[in-house]
C-alpha atoms as a PDB file:
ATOM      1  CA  UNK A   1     -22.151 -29.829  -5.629  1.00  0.00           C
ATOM      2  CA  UNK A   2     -24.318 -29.291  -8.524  1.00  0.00           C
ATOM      3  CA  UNK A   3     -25.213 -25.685  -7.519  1.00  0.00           C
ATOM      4  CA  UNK A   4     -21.227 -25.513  -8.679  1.00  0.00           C
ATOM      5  CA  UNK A   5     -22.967 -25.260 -12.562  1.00  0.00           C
ATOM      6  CA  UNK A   6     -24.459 -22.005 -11.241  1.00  0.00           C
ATOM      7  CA  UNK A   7     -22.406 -18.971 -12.392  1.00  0.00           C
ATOM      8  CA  UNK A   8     -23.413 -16.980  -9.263  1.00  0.00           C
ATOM      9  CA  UNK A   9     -22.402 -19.544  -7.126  1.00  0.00           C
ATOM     10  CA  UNK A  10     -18.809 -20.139  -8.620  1.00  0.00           C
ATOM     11  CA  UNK A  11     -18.723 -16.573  -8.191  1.00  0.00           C
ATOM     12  CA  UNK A  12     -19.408 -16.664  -4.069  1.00  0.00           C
ATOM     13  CA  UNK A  13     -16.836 -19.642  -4.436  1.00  0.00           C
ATOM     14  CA  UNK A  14     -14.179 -18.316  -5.636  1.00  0.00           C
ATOM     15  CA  UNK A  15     -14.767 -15.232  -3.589  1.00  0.00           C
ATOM     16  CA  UNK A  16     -14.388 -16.661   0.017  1.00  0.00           C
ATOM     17  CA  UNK A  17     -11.676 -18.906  -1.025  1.00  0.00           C
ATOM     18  CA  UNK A  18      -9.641 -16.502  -2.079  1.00  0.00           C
ATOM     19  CA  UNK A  19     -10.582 -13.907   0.899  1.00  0.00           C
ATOM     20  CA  UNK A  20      -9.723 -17.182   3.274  1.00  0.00           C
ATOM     21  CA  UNK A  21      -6.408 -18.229   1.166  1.00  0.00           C
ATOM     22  CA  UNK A  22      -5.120 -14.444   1.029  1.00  0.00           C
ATOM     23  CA  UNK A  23      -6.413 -13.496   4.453  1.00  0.00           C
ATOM     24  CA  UNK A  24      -4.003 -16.580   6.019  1.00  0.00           C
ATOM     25  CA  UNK A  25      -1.632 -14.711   4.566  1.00  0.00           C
ATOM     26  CA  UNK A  26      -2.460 -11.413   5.731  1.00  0.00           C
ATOM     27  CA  UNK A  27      -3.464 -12.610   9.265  1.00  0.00           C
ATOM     28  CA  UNK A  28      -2.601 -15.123  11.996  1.00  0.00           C
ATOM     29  CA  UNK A  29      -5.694 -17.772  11.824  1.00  0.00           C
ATOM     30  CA  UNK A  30      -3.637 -20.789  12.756  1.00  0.00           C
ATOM     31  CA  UNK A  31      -4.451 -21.652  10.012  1.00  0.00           C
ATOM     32  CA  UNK A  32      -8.365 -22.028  10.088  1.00  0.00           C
ATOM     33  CA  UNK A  33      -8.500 -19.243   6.744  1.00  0.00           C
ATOM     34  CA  UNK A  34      -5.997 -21.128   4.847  1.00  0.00           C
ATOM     35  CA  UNK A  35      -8.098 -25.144   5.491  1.00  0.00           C
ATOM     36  CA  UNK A  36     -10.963 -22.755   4.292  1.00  0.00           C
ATOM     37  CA  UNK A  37      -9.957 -21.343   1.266  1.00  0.00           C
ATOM     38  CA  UNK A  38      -7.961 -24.824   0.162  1.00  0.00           C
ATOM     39  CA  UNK A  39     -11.559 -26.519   0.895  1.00  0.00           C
ATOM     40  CA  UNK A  40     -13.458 -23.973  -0.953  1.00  0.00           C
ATOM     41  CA  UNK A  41     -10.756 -24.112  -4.478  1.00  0.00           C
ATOM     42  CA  UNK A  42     -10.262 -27.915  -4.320  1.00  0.00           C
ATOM     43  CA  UNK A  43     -14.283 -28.543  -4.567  1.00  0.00           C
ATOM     44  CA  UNK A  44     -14.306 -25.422  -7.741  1.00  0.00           C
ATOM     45  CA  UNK A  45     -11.474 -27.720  -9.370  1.00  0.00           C
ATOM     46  CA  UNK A  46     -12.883 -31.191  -8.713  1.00  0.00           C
ATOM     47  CA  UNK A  47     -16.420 -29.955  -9.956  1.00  0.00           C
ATOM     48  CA  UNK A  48     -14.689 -28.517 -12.894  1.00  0.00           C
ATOM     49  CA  UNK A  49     -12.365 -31.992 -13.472  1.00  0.00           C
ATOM     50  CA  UNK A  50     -10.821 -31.219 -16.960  1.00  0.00           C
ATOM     51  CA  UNK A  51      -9.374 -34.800 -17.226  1.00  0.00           C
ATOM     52  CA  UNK A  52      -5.554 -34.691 -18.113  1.00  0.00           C
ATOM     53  CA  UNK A  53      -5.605 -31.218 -18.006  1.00  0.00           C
ATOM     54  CA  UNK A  54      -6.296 -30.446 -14.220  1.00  0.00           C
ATOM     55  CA  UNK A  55      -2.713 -31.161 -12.650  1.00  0.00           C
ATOM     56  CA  UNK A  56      -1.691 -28.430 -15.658  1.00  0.00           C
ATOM     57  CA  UNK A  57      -4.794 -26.221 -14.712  1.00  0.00           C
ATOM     58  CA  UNK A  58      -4.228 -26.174 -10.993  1.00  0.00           C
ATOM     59  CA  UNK A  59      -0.611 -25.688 -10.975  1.00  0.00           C
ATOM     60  CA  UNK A  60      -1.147 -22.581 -12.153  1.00  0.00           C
ATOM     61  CA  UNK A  61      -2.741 -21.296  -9.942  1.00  0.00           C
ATOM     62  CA  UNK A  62      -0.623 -22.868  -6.858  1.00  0.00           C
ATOM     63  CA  UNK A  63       2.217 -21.110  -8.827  1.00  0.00           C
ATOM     64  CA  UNK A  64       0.728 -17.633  -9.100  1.00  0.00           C
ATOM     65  CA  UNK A  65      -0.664 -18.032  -5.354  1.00  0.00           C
ATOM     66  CA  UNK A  66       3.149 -18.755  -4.945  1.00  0.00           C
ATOM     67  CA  UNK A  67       4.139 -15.979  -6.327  1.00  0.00           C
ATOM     68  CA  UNK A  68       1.764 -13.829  -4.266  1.00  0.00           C
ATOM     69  CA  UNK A  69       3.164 -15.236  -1.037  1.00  0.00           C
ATOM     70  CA  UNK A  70       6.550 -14.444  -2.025  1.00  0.00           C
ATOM     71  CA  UNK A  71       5.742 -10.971  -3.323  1.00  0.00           C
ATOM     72  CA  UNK A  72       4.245 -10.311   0.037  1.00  0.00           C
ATOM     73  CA  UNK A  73       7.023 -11.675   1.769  1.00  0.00           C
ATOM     74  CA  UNK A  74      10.203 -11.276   0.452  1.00  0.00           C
ATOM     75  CA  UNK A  75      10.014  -8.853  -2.567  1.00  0.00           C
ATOM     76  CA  UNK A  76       7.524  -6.230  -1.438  1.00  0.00           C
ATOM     77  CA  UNK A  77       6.777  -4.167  -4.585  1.00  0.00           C
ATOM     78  CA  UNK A  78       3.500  -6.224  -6.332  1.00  0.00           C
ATOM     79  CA  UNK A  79       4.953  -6.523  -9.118  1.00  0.00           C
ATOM     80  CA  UNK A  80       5.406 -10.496  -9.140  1.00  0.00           C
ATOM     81  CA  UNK A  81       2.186 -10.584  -6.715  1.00  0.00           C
ATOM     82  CA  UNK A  82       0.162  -9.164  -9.955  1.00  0.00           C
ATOM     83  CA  UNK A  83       1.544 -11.668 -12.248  1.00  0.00           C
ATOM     84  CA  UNK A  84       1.117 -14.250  -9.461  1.00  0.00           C
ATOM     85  CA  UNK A  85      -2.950 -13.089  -9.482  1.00  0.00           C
ATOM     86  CA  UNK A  86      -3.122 -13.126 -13.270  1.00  0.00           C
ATOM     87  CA  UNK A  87      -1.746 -16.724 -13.317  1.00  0.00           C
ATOM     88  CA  UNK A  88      -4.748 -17.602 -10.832  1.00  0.00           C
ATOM     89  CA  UNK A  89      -7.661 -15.983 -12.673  1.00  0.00           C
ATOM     90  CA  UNK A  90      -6.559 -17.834 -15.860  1.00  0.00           C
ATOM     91  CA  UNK A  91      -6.481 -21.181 -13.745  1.00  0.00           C
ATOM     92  CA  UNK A  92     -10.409 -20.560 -13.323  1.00  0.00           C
ATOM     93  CA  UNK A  93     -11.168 -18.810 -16.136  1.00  0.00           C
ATOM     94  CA  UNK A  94      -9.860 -21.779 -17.945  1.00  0.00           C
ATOM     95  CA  UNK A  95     -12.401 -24.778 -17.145  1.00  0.00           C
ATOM     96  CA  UNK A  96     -15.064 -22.519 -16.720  1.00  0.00           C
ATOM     97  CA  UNK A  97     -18.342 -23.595 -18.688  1.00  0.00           C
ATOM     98  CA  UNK A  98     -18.968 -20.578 -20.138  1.00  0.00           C
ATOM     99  CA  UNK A  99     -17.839 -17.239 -20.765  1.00  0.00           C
ATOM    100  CA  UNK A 100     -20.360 -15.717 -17.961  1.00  0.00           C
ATOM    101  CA  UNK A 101     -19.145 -18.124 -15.820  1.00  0.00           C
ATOM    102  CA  UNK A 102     -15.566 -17.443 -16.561  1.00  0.00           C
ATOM    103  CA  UNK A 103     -16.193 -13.528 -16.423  1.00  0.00           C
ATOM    104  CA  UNK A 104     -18.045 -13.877 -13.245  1.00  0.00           C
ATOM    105  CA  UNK A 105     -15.170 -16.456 -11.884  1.00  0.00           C
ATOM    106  CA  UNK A 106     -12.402 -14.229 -12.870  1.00  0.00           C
ATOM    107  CA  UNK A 107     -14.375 -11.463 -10.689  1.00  0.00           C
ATOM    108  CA  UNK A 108     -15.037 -12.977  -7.463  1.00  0.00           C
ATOM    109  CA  UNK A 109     -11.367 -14.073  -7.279  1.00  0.00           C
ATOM    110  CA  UNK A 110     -10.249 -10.777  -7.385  1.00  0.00           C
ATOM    111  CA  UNK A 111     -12.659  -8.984  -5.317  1.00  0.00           C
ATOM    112  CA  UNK A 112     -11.911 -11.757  -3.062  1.00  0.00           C
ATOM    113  CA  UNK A 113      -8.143 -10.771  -2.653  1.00  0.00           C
ATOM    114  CA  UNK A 114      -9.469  -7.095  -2.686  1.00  0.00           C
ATOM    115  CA  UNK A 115     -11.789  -7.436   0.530  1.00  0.00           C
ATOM    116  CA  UNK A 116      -8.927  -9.722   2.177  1.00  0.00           C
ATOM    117  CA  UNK A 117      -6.726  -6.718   3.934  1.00  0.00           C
ATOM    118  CA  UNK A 118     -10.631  -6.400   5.863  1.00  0.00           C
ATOM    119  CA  UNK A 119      -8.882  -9.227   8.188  1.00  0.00           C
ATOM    120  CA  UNK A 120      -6.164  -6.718   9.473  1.00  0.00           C
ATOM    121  CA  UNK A 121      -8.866  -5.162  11.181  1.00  0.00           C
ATOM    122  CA  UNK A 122      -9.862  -8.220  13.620  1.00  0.00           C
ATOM    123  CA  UNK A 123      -6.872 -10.685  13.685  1.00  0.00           C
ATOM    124  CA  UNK A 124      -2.889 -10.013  13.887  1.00  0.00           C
ATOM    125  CA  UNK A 125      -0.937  -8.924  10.948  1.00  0.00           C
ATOM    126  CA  UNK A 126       1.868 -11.371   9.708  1.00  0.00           C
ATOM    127  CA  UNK A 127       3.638  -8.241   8.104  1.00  0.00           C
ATOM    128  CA  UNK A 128       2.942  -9.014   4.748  1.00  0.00           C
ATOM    129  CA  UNK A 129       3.725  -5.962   2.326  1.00  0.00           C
ATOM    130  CA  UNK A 130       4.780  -3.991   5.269  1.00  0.00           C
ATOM    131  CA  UNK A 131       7.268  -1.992   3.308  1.00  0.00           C
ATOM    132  CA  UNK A 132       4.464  -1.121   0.762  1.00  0.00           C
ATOM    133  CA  UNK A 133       2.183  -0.405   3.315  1.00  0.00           C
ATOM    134  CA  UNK A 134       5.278   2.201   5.162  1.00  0.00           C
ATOM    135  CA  UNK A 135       4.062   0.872   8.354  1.00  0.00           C
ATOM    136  CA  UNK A 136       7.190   2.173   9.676  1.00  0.00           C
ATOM    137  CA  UNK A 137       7.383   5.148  11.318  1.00  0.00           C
ATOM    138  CA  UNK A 138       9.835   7.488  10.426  1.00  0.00           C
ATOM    139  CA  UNK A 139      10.743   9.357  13.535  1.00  0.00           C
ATOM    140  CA  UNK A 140      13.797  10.373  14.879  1.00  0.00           C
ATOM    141  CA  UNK A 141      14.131   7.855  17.880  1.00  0.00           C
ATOM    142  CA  UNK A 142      14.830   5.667  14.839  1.00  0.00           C
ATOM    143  CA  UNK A 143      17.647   8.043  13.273  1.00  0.00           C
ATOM    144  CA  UNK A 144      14.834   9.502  11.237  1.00  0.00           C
ATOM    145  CA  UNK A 145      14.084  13.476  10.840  1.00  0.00           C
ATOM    146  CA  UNK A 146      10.720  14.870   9.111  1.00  0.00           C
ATOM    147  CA  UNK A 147      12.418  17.877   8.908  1.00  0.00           C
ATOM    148  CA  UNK A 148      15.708  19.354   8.974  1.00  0.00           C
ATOM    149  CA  UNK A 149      17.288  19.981  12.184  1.00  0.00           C
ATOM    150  CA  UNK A 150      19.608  22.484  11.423  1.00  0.00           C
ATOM    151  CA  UNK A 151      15.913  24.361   9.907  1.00  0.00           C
ATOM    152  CA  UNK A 152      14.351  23.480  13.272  1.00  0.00           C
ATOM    153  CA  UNK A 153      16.930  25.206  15.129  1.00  0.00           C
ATOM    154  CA  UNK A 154      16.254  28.411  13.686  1.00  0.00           C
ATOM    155  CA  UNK A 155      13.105  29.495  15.078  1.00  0.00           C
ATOM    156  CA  UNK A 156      13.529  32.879  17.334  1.00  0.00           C
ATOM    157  CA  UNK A 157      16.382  33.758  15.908  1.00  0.00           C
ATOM    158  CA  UNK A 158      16.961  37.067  13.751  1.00  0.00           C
ATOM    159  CA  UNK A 159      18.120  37.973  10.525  1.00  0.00           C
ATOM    160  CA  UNK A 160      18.269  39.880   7.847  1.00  0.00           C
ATOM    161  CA  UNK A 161      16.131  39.898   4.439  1.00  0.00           C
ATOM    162  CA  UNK A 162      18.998  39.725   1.203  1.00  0.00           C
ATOM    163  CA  UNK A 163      16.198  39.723  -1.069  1.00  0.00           C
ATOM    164  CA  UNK A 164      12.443  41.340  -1.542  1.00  0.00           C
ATOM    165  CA  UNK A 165       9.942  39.310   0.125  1.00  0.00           C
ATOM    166  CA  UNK A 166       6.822  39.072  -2.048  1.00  0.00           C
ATOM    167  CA  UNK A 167       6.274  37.096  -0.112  1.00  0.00           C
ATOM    168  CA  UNK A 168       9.111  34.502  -0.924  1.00  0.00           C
ATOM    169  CA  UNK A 169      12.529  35.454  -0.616  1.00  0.00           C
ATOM    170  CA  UNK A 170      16.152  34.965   0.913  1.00  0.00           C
ATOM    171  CA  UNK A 171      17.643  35.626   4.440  1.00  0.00           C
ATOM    172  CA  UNK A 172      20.717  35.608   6.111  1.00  0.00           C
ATOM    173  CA  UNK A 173      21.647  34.336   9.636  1.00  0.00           C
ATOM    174  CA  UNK A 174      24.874  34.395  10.860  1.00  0.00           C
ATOM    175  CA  UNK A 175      26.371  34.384   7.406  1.00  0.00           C
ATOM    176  CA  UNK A 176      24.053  31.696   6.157  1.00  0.00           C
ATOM    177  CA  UNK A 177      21.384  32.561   3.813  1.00  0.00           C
ATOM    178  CA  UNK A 178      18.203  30.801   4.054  1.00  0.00           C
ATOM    179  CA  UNK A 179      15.016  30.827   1.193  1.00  0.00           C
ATOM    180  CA  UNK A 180      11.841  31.563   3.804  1.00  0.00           C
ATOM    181  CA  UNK A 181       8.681  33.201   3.369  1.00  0.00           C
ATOM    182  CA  UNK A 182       6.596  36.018   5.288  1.00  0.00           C
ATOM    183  CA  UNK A 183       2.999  36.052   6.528  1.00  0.00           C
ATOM    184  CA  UNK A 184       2.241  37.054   2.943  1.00  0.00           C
ATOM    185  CA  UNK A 185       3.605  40.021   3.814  1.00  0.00           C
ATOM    186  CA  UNK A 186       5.706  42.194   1.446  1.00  0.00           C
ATOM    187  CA  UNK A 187       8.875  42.908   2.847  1.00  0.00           C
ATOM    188  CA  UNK A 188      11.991  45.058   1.464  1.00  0.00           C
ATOM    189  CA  UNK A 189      15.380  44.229   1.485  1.00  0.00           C
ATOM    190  CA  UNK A 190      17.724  44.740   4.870  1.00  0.00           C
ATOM    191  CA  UNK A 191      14.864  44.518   6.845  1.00  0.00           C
ATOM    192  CA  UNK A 192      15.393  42.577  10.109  1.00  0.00           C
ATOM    193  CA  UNK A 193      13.345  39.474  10.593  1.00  0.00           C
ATOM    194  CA  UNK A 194      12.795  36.760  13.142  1.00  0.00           C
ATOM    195  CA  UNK A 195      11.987  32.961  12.195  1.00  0.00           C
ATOM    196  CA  UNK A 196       8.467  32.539  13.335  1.00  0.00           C
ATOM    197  CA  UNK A 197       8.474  29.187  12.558  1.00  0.00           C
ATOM    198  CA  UNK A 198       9.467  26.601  10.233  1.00  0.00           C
ATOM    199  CA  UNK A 199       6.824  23.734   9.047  1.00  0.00           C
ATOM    200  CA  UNK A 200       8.926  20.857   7.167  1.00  0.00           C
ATOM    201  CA  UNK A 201      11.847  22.682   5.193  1.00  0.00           C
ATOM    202  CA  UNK A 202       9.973  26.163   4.953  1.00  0.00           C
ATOM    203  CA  UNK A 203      11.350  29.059   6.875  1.00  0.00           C
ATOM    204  CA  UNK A 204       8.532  31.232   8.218  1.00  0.00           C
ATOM    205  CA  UNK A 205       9.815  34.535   9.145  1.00  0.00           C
ATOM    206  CA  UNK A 206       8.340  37.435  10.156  1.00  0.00           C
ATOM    207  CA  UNK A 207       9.220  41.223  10.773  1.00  0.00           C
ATOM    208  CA  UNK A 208      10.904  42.704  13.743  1.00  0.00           C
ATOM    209  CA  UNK A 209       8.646  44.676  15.938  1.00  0.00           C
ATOM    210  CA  UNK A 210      10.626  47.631  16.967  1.00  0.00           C
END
């Protein structure tokens, strides 16, 4: 325990426990991460015992790894999870020995939580942050459209141009008028087009052959 008073050390520390503690969260580990990390914190604590001040001291940072957990799983926008994070770095910033130590403390606690989403490579994903990660795909099975249909449903049909094309400009089909854009071709008004193609909402037409 005494290599605890090295600042390097606390630094490893506080790294894996917090890659364990945030990885049960991110992962399913039946719970092997989360005995890991709680080993790995409780022994930084006890070493640093700061009397009647360590219930205070480690409440804090139960409370902002609280907050975390419910960020990830119920509120989904960080906000609470980075107030959660700063609550933890002051709980070990706090009995730290020195200001090195404290710096280097503060460090390996965060790039601990930073290297944690590493896990979602290896193990299952308990969907934490899912709707910040927009794991879900959009498509249309879902009731979803990338584009617009009504766009979509244009190609290979003809028109005519309203406006200039240089090379944006307006077209009508069937009494509809449509903004598209040529080939970067320069076409003049009442010219008669086709739709080519359209790529998300823009209408790629190109001339008639005759």
């Amino acid at each position: 325990m005494d290599l605890l008073m090295i600042p390097s050390v606390g630094f490893f520390v506080l790294l894996l426990a917090t890659l364990f503690l945030v990885g049960e969260m991110l992962v399913k580990t039946r719970g092997l991460f989360g005995v890991l990390g709680l080993a790995l914190i409780t022994s930084y604590f006890i070493f640093h015992n700061t009397g009647e001040h360590l219930i205070w001291i480690v409440g804090l940072y139960v409370g902002g790894l609280l907050l975390v957990f419910l960020d990830g799983k119920f509120i989904n926008d960080g906000t609470v999870a980075i107030i959660g994070v700063i609550m933890m770095v002051a709980a070990v910033v706090i009995p730290a020995p020195s200001i090195v130590y404290g710096i280097l403390s503060g460090a390996g606690l965060i790039i601990g939580g930073l290297l944690s989403p590493l896990f979602l490579k290896v193990f299952r994903s308990r969907e934490m942050w899912s709707k910040v990660a927009l794991k879900d795909r959009l498509t249309s099975e879902e009731g979803y459209n990338s584009i617009n249909s009504s766009y979509d449903s244009l190609v290979g049909r003809t028109g005519k141009t309203i406006t200039p094309f240089r090379p944006v400009g307006t077209i009508e089909i069937d009494g509809k008028l449509y903004s598209a854009v040529s080939d970067g071709e320069w076409i003049e008004t009442g010219v008669e087009v086709v739709v080519d193609k359209v790529d998300g909402t823009k209408i790629l037409i190109k001339r008639v052959e005759e």
